[in-house]
N, C-alpha and C. Protein backbone atom coordinates (compact mmCIF):
# COMPACT_ATOMS: atom_id res chain seq x y z
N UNK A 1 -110.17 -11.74 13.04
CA UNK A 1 -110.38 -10.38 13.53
C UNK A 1 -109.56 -10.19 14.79
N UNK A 2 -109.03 -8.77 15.17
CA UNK A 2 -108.81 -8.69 16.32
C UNK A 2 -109.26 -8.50 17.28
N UNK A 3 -108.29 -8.76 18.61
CA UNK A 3 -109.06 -8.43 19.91
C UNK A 3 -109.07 -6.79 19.89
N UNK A 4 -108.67 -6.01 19.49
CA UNK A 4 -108.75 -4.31 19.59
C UNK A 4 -110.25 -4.10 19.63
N UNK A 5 -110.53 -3.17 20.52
CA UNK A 5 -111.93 -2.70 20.33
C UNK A 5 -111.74 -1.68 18.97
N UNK A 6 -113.30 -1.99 17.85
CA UNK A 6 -113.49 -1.18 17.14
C UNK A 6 -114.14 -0.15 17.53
N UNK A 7 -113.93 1.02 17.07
CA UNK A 7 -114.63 2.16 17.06
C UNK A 7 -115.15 2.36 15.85
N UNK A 8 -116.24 2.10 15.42
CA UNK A 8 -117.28 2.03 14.71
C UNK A 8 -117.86 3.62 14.24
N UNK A 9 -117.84 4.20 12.95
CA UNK A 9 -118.33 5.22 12.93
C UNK A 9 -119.71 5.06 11.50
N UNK A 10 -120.62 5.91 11.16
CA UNK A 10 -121.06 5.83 10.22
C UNK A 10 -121.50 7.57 9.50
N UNK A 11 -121.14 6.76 8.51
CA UNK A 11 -121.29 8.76 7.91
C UNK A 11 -122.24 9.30 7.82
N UNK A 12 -122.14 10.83 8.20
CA UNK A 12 -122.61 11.90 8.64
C UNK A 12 -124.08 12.09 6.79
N UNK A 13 -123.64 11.36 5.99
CA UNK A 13 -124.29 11.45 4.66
C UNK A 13 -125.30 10.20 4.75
N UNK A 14 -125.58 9.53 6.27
CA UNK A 14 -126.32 7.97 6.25
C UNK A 14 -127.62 8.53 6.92
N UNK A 15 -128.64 8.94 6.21
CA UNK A 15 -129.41 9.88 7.02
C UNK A 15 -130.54 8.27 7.80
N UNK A 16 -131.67 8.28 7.88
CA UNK A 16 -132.13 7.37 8.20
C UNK A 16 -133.05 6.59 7.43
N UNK A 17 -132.52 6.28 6.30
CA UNK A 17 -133.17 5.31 5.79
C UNK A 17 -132.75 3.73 5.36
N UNK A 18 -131.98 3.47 6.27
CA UNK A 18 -131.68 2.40 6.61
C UNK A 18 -130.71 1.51 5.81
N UNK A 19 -129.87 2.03 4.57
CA UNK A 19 -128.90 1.74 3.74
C UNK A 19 -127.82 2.26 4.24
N UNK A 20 -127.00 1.78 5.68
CA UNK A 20 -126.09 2.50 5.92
C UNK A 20 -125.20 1.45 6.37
N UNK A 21 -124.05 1.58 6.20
CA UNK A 21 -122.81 0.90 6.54
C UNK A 21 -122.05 1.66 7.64
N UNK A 22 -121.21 0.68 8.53
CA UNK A 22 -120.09 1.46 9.97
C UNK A 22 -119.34 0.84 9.05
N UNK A 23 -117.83 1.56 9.47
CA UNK A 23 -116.82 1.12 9.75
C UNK A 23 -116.02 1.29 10.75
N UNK A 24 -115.15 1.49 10.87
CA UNK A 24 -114.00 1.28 12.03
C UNK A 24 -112.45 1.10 11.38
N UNK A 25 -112.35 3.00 11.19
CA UNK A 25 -110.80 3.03 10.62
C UNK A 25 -109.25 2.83 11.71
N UNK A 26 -109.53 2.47 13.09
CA UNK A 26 -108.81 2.28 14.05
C UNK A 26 -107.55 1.41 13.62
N UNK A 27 -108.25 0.50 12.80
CA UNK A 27 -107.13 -0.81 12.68
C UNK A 27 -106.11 -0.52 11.23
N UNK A 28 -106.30 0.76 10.61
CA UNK A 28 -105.75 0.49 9.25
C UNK A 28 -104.13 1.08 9.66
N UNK A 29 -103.70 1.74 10.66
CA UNK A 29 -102.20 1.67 10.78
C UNK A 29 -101.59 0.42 11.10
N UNK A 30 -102.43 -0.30 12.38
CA UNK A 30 -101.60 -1.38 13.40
C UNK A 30 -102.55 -2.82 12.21
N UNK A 31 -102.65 -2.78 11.70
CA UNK A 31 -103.14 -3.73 10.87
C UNK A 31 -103.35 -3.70 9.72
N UNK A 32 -103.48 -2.86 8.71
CA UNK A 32 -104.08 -2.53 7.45
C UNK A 32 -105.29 -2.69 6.66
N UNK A 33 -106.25 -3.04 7.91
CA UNK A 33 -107.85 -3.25 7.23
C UNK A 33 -108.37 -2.19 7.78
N UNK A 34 -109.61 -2.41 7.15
CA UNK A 34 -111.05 -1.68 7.62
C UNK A 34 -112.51 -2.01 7.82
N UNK A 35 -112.49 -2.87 9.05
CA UNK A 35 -114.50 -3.53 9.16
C UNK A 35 -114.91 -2.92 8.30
N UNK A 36 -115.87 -3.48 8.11
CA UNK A 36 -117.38 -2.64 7.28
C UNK A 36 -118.26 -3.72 8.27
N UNK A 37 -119.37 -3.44 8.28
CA UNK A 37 -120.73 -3.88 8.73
C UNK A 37 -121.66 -3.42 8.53
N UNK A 38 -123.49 -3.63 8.56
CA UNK A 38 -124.33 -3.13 8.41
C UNK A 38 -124.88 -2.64 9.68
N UNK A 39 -124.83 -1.23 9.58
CA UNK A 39 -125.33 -0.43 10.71
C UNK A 39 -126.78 -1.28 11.84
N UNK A 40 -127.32 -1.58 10.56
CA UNK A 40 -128.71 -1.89 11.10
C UNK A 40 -128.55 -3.18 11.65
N UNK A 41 -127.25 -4.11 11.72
CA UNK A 41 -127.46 -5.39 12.62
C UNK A 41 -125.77 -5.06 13.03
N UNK A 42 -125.49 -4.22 14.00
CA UNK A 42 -124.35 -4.40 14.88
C UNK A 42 -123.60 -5.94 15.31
N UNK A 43 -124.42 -6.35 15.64
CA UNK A 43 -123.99 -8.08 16.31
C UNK A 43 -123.83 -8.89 14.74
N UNK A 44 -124.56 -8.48 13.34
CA UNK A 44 -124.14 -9.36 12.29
C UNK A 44 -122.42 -9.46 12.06
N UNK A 45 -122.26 -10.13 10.97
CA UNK A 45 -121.07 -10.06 10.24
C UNK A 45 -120.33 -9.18 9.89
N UNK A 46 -118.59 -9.20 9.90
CA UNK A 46 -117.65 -8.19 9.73
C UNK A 46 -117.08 -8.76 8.26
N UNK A 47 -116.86 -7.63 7.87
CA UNK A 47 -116.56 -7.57 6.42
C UNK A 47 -115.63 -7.09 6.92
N UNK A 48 -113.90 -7.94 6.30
CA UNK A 48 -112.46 -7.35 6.99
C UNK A 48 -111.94 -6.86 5.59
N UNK A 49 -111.87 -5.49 5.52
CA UNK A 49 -111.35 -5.20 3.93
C UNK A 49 -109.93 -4.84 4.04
N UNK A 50 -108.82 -5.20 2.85
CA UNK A 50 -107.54 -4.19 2.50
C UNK A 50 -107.95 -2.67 2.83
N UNK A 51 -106.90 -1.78 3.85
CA UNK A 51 -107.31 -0.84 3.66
C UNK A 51 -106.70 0.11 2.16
N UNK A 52 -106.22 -0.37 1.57
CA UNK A 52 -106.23 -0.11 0.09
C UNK A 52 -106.80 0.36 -0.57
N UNK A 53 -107.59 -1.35 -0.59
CA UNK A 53 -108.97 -1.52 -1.65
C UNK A 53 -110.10 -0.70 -0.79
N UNK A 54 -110.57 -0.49 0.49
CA UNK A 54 -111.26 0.07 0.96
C UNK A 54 -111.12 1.81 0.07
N UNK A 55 -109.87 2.13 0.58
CA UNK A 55 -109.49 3.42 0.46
C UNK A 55 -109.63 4.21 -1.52
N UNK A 56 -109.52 2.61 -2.01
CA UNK A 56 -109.71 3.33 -3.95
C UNK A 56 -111.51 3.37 -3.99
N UNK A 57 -111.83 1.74 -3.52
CA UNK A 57 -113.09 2.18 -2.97
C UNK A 57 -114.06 3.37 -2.90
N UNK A 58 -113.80 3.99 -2.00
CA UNK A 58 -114.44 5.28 -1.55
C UNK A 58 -114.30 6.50 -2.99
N UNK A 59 -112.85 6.05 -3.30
CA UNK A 59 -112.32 7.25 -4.12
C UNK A 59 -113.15 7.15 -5.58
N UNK A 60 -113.61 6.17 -5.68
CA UNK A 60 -114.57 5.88 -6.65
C UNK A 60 -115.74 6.37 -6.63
N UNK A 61 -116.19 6.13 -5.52
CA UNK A 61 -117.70 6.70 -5.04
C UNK A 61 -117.35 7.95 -5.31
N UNK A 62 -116.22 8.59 -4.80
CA UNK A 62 -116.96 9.91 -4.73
C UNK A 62 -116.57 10.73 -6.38
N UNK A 63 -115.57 9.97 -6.88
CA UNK A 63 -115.79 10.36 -8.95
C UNK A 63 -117.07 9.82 -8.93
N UNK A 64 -117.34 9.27 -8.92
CA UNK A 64 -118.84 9.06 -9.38
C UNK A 64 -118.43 7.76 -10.57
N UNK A 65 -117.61 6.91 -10.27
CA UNK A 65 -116.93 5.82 -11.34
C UNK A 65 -118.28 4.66 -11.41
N UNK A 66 -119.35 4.42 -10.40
CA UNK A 66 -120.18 3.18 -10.57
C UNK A 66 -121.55 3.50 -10.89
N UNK A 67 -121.59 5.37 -11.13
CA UNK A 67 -122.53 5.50 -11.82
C UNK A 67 -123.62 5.76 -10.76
N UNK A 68 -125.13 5.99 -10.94
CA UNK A 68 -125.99 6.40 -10.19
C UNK A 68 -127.36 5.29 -10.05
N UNK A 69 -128.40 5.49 -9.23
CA UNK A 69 -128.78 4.65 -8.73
C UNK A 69 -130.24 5.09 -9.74
């Protein structure tokens, strides 16, 4: 990981029930990833993703490609 401070955001769609993920899109020019972490333990583990795969990722979620819960 780098020394850059992340700026950590979590979406505006993470209301409070406690299934919410940050990320921190700061690093995907000067580096090409994107943290992920679990909102609810800041100090846990960083998940360092391709910002790629992050980016088809999302694009999935929002077709609706993995289906519903």
């Amino acid at each position: 990981m780098t020394t850059e401070d992340l700026h950590w955001i979590t979406s505006s769609y993470s209301g409070n029930g406690g299934q919410c993920v940050a990320v921190a899109t700061n690093l995907v020019a000067s580096h090409g990833v994107v943290p992920v972490r679990d909102s609810k333990n800041p100090s846990g583990p960083i998940l360092e993703l391709r910002a790629d795969a992050f980016f088809e990722f999302v694009a999935g979620v929002k077709a609706a490609e993995f289906g519903t819960l």
